[in-house]
N, C-alpha and C. Protein backbone atom coordinates (compact mmCIF):
# COMPACT_ATOMS: atom_id res chain seq x y z
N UNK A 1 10.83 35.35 -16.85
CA UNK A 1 11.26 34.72 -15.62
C UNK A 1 10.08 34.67 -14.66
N UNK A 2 10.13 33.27 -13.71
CA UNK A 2 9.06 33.71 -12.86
C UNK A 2 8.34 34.08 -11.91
N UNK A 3 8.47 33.98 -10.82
CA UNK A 3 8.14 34.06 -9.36
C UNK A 3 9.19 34.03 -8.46
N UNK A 4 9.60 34.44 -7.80
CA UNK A 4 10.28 33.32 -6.73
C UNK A 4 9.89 32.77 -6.01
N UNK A 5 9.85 31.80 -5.69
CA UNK A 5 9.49 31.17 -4.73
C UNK A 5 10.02 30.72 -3.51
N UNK A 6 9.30 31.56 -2.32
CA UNK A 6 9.79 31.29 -0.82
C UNK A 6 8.74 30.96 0.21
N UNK A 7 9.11 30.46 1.49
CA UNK A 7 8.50 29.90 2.11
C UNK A 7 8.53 30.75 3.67
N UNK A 8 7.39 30.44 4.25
CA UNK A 8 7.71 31.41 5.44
C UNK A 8 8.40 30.87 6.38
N UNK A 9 8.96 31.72 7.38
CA UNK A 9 9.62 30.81 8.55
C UNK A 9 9.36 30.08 9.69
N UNK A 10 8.40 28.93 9.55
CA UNK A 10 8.00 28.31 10.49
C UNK A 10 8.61 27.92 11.16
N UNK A 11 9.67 27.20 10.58
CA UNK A 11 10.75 26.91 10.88
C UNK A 11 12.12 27.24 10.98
N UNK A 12 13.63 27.00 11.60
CA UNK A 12 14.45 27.85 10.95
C UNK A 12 15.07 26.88 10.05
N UNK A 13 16.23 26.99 9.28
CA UNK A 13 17.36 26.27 9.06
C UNK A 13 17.98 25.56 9.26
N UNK A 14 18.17 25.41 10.52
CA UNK A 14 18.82 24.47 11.50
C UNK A 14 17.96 23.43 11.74
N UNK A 15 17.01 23.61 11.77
CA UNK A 15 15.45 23.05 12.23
C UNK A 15 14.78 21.93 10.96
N UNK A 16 15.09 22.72 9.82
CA UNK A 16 14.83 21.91 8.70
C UNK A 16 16.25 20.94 8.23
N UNK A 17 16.97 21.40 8.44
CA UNK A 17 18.48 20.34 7.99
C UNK A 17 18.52 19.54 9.22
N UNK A 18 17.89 19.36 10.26
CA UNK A 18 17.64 18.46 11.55
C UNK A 18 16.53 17.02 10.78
N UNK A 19 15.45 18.14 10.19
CA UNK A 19 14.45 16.70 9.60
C UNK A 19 15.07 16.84 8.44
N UNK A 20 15.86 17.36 7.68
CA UNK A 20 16.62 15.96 6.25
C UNK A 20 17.25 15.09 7.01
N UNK A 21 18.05 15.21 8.06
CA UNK A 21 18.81 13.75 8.07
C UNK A 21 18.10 12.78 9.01
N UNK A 22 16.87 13.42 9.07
CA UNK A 22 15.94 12.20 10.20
C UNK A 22 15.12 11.35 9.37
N UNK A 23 15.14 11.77 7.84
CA UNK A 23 13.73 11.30 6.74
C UNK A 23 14.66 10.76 5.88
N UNK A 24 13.97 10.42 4.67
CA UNK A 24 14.56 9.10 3.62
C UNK A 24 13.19 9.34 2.79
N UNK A 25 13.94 8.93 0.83
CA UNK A 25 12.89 8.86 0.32
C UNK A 25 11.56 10.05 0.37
N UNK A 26 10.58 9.69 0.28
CA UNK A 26 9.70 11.41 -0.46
C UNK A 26 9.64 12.32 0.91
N UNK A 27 9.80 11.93 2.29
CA UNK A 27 9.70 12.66 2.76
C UNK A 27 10.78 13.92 3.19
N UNK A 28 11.98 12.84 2.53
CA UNK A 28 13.14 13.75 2.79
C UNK A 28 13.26 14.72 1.35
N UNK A 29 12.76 13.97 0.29
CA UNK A 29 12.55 15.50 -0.71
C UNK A 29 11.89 16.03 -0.34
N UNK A 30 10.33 15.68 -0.24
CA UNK A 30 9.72 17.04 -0.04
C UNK A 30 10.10 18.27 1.10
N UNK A 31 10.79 17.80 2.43
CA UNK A 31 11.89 18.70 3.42
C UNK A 31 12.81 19.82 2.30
N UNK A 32 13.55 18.95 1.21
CA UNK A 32 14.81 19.45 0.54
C UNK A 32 13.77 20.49 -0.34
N UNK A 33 12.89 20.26 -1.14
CA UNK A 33 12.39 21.15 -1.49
C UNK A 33 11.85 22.52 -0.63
N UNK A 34 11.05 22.40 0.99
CA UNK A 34 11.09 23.40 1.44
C UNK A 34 12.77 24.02 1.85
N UNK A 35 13.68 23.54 2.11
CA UNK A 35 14.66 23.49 2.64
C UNK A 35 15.32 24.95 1.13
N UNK A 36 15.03 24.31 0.49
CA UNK A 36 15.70 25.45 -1.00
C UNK A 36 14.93 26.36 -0.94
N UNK A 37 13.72 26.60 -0.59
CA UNK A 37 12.41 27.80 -0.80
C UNK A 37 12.84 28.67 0.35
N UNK A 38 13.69 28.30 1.35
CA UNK A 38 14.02 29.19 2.40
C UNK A 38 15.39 29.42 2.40
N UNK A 39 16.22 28.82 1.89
CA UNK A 39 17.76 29.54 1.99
C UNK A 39 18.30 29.80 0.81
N UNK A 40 17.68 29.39 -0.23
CA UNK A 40 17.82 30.02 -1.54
C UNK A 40 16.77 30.12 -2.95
N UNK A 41 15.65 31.08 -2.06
CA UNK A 41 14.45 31.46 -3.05
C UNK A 41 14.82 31.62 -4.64
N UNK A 42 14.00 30.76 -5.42
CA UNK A 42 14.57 30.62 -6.88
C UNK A 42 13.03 30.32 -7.30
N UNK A 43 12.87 30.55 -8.28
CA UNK A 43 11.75 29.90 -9.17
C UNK A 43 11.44 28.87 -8.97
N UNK A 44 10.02 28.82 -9.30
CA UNK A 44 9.47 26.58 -8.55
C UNK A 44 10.02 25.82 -9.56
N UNK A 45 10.57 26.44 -11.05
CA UNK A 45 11.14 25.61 -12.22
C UNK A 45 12.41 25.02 -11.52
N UNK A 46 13.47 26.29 -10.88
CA UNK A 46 15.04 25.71 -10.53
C UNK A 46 14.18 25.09 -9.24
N UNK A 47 13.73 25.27 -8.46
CA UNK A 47 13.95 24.31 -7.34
C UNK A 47 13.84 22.57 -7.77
N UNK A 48 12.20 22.60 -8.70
CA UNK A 48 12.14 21.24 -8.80
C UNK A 48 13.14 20.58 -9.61
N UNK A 49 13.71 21.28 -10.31
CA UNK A 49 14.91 20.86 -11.24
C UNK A 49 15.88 20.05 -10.52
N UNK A 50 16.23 21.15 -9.42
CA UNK A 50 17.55 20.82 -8.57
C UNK A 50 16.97 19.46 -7.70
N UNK A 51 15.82 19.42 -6.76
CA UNK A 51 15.04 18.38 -6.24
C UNK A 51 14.52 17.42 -6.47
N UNK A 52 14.67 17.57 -8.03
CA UNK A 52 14.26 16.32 -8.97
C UNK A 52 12.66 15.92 -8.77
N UNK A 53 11.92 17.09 -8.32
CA UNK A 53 9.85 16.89 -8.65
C UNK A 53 9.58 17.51 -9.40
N UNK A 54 8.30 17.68 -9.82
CA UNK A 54 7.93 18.56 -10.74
C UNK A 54 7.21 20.39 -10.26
N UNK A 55 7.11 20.49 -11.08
CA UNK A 55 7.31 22.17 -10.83
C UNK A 55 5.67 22.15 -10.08
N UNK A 56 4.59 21.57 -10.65
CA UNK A 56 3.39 21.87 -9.38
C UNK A 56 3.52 21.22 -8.22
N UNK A 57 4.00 19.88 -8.06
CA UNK A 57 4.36 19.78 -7.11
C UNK A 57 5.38 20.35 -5.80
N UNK A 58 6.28 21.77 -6.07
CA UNK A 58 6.54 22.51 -5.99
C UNK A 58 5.84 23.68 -5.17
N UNK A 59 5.16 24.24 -6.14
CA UNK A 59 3.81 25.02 -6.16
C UNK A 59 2.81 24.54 -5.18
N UNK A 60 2.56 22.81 -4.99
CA UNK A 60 1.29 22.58 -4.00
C UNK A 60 2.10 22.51 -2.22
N UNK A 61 3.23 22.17 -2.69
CA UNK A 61 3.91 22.10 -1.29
C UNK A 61 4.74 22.90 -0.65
N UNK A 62 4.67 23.98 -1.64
CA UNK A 62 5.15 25.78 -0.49
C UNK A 62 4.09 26.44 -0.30
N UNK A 63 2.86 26.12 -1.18
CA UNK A 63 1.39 26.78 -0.80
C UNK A 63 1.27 26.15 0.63
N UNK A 64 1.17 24.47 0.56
CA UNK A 64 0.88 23.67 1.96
C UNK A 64 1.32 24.20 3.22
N UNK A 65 2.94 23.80 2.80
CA UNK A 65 3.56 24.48 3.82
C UNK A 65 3.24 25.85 4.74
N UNK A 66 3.30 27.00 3.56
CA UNK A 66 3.42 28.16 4.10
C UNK A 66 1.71 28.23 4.93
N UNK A 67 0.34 27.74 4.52
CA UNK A 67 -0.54 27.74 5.19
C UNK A 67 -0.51 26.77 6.31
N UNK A 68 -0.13 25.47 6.57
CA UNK A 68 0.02 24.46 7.12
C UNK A 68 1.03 24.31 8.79
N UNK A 69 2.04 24.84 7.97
CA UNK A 69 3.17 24.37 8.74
C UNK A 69 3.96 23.27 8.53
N UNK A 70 4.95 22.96 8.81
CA UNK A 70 5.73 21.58 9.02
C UNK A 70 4.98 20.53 8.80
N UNK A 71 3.53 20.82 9.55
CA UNK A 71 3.00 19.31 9.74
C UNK A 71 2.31 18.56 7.67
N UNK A 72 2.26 20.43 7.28
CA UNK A 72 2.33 19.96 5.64
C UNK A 72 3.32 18.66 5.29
N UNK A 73 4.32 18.76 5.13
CA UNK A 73 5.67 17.94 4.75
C UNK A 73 5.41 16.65 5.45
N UNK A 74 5.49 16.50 6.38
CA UNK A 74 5.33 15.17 7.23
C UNK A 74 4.41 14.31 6.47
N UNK A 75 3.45 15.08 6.81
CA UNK A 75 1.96 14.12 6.00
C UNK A 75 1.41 13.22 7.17
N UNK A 76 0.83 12.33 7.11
CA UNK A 76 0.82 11.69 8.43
C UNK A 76 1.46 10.79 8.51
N UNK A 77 1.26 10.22 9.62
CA UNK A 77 2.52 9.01 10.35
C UNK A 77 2.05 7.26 8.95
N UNK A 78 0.72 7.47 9.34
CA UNK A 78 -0.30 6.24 8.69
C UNK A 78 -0.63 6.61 7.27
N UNK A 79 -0.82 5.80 6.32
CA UNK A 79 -1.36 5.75 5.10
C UNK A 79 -2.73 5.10 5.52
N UNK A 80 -3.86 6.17 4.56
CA UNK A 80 -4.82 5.93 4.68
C UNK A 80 -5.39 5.23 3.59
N UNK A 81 -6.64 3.85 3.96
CA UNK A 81 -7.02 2.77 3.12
C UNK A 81 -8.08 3.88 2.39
N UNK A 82 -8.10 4.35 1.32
CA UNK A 82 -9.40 4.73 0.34
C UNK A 82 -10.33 3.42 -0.25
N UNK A 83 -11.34 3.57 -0.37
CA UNK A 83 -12.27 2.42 -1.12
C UNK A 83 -12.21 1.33 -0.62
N UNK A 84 -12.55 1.46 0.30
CA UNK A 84 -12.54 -0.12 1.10
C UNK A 84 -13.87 0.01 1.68
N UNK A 85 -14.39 -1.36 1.78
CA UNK A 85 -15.79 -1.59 2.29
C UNK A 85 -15.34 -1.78 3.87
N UNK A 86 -14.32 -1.80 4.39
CA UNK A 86 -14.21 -2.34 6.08
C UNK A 86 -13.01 -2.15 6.16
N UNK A 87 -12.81 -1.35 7.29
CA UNK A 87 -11.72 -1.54 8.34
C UNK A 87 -11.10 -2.30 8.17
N UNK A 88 -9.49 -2.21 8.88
CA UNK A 88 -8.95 -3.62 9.41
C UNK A 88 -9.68 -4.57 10.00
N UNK A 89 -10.11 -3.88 11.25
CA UNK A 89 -10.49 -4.78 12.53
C UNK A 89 -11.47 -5.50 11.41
N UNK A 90 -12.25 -4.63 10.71
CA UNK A 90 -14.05 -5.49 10.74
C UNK A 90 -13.78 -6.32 9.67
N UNK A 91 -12.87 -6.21 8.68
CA UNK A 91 -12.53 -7.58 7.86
C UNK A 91 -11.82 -8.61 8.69
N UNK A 92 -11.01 -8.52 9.77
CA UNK A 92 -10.51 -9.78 10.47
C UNK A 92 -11.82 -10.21 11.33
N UNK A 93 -12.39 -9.49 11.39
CA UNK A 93 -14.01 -10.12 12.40
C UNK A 93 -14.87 -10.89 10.90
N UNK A 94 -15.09 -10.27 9.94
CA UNK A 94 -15.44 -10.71 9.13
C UNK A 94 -15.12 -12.43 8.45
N UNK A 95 -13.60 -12.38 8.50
CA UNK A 95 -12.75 -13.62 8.08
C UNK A 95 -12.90 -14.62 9.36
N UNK A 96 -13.51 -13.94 10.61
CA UNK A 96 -13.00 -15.28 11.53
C UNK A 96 -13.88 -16.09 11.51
N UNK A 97 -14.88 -15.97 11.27
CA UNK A 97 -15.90 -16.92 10.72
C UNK A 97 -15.58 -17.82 9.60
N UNK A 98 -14.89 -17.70 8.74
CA UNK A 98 -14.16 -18.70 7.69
C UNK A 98 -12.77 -19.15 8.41
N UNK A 99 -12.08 -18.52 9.21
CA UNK A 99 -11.16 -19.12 9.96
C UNK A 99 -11.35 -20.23 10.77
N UNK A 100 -12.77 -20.36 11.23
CA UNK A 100 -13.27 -21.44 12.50
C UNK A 100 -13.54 -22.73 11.74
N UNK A 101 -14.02 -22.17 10.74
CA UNK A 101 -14.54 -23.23 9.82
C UNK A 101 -13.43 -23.97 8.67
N UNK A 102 -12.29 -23.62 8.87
CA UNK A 102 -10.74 -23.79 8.25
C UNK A 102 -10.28 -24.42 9.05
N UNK A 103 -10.18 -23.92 10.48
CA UNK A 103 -9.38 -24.87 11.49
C UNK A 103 -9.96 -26.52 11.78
N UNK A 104 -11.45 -26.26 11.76
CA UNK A 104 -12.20 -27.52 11.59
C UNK A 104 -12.15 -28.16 10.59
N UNK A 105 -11.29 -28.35 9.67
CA UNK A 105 -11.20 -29.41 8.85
C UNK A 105 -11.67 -28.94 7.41
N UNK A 106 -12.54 -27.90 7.53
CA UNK A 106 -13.73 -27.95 6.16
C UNK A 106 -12.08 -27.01 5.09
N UNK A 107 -12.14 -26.92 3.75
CA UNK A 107 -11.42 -25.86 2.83
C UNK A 107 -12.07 -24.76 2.59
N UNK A 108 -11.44 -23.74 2.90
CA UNK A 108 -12.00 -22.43 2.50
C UNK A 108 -11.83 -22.07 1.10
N UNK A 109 -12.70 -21.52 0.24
CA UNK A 109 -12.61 -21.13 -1.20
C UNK A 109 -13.42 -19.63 -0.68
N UNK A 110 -12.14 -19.28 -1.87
CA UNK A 110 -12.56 -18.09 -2.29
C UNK A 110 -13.71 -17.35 -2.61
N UNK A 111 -13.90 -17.93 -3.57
CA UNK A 111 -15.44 -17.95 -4.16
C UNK A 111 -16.93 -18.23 -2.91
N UNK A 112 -16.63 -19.02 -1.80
CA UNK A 112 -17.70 -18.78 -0.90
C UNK A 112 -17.69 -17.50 0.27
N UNK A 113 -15.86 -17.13 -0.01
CA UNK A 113 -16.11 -15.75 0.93
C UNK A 113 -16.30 -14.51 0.50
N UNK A 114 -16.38 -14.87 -1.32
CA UNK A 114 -16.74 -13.57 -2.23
C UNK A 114 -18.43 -13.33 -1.91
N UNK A 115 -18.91 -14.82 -2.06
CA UNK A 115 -20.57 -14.70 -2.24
C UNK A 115 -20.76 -14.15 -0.41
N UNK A 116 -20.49 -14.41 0.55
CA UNK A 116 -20.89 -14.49 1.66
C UNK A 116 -20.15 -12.71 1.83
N UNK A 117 -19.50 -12.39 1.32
CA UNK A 117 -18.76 -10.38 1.22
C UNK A 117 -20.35 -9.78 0.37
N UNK A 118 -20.80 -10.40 -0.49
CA UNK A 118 -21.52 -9.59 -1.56
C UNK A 118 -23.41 -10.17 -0.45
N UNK A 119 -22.91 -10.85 -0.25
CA UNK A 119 -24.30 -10.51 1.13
C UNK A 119 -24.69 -9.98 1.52
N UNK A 120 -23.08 -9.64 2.31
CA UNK A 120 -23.15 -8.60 3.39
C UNK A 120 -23.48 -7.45 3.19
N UNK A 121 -22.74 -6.88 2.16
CA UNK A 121 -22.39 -5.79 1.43
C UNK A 121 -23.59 -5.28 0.47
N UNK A 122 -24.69 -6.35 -0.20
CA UNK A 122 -25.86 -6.04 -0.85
C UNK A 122 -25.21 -6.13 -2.40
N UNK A 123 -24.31 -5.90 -3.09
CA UNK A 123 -23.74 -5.80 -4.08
C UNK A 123 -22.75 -6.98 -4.57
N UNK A 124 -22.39 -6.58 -5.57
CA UNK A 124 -21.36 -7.91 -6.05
C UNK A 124 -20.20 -7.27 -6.14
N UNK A 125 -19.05 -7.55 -5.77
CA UNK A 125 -17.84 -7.47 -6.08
C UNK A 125 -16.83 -8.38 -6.71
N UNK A 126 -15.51 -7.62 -7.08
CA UNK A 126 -14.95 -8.34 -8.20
C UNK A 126 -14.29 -9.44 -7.10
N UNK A 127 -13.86 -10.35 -8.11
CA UNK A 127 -12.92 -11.25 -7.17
C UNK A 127 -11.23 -10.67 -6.70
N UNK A 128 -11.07 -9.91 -7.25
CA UNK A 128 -9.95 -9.49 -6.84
C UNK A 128 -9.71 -8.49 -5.32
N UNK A 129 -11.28 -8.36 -5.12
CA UNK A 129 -11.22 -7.45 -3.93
C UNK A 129 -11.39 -8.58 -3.13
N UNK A 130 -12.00 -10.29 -2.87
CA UNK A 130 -11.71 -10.85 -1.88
C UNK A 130 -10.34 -11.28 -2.12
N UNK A 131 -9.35 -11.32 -2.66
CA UNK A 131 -7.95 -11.88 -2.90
C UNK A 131 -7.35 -11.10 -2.34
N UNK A 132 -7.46 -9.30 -1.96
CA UNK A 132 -6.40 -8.48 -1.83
C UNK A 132 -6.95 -8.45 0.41
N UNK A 133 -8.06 -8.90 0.35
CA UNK A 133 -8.75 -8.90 1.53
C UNK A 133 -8.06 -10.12 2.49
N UNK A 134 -7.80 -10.83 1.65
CA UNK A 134 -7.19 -12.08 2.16
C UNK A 134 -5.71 -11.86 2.36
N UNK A 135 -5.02 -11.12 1.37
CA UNK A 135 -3.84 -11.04 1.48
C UNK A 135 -3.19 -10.16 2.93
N UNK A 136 -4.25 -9.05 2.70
CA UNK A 136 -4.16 -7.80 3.72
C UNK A 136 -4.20 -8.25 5.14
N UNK A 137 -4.65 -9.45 5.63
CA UNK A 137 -4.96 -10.46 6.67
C UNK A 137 -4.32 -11.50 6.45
N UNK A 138 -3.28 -12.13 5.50
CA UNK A 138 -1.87 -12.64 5.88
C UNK A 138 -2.73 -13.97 5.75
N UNK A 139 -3.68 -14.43 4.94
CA UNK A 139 -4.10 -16.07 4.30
C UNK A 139 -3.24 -16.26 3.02
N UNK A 140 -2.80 -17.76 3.66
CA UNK A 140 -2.01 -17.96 2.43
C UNK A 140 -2.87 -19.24 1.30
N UNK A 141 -2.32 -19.26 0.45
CA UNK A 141 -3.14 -20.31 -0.60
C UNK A 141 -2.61 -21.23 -0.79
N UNK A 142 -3.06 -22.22 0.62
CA UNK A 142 -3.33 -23.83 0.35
C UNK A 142 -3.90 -24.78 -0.13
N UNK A 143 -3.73 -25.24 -0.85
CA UNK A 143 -4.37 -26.48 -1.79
C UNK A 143 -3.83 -27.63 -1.37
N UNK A 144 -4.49 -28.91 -1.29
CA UNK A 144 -3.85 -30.14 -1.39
C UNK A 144 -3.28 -30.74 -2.45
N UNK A 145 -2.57 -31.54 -2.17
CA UNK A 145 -1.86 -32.34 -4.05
C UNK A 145 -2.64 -32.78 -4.96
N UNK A 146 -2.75 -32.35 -6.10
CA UNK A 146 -3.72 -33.05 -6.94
C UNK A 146 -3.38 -34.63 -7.34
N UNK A 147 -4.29 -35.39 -6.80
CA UNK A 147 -4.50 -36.93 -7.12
C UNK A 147 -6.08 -36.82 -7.11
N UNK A 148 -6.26 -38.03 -8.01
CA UNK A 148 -7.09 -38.32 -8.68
C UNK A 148 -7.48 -39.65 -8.08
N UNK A 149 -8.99 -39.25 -7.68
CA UNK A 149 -9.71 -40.13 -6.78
C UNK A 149 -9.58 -41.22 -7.18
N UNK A 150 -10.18 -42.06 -8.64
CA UNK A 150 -9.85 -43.03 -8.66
C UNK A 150 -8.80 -43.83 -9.42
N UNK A 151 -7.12 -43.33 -8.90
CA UNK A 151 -5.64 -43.18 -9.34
C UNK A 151 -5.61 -44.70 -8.98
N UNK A 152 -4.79 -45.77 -9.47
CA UNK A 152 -4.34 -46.76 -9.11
C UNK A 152 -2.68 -47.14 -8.59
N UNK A 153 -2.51 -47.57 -7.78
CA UNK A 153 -1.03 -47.44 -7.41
C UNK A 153 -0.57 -48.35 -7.87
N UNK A 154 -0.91 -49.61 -8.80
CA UNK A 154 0.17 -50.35 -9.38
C UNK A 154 0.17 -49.68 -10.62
N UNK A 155 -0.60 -48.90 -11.55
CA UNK A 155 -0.72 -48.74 -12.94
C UNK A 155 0.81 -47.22 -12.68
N UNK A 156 0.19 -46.36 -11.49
CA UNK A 156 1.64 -45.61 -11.11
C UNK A 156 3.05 -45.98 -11.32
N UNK A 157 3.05 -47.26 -10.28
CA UNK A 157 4.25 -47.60 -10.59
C UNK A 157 4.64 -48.36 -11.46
N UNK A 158 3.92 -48.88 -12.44
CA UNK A 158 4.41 -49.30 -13.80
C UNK A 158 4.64 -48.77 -14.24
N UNK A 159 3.83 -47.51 -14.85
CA UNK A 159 4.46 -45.89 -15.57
C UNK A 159 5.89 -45.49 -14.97
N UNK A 160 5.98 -45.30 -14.00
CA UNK A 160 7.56 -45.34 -12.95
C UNK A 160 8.31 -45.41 -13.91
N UNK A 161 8.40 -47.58 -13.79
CA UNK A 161 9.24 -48.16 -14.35
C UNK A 161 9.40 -48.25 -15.71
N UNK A 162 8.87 -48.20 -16.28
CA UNK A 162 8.49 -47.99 -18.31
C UNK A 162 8.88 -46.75 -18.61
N UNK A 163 8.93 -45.59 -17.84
CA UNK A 163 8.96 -44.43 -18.56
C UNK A 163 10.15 -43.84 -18.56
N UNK A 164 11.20 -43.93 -20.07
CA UNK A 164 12.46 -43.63 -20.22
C UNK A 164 12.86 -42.26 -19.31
N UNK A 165 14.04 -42.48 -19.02
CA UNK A 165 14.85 -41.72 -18.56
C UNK A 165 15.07 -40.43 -19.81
């Protein structure tokens, strides 16, 4: 058998069954998991069992806790961007320069704000990092209708009319 596992009292009871019904989703397990480590110390196996995580995860978040405090569980308010070459702000400063030049008439491609990123940047990047850059800044992908420069409009509408139902 193994440990038990308990948590100190940073908090009380009352205090923690206040933030389960204020949270939803992982933050309200990870609460329910401290929430069992203090009113009914059991092994990190039965807790995560009963809480439905896994047993280190368990283990990393009554260690957290008990050094941490509350503010362990919470986590922060914001999710933080890892691996990104720029900020919010400095990719929308970045894009408004292809924005000016969008509103004026010209088409923006992809491919010239990949080469004009790998400039900046000294390196090459994949294309999928200007696509997710674009997305993250709310550009959508406009194209015009494909016609064909030199299309004829009577040979069109003969095809129209000739072409079975």
């Amino acid at each position: 058998m193994g440990r038990v596992t308990s948590v100190k009292p940073h908090l009380s009871e009352y205090e923690i069954s206040e933030r389960l019904k204020g949270t939803s989703g992982r933050v309200h397990r990870r609460w329910l998991v401290v929430w069992n480590a203090l009113v009914d110390p059991r092994t990190a196996r039965q807790i995560a069992r009963h809480t439905g995580v896994s047993v280190s995860s368990v283990h990393n978040l009554v260690s957290n806790y008990n050094r941490f405090g509350p503010e362990a569980v919470d986590g922060s308010k914001e999710s933080k961007r890892r691996r990104c070459y720029f900020s919010r702000e400095r990719e929308s400063e970045f894009l408004a320069s292809f924005l000016e030049e969008a509103s004026a008439g010209q088409i923006c491609v992809a491919g010239r704000i990949k080469q004009a990123l790998e400039n900046y940047l000294g390196h090459s990047v994949h294309h999928s990092t200007v696509y997710r850059m674009l997305e993250r800044n709310e550009w959508r992908k406009v194209v015009p209708r494909p016609v064909h420069p030199q299309a004829k409009e009577e040979v069109k509408e003969g095809f129209k009319k000739t072409f079975p139902k």
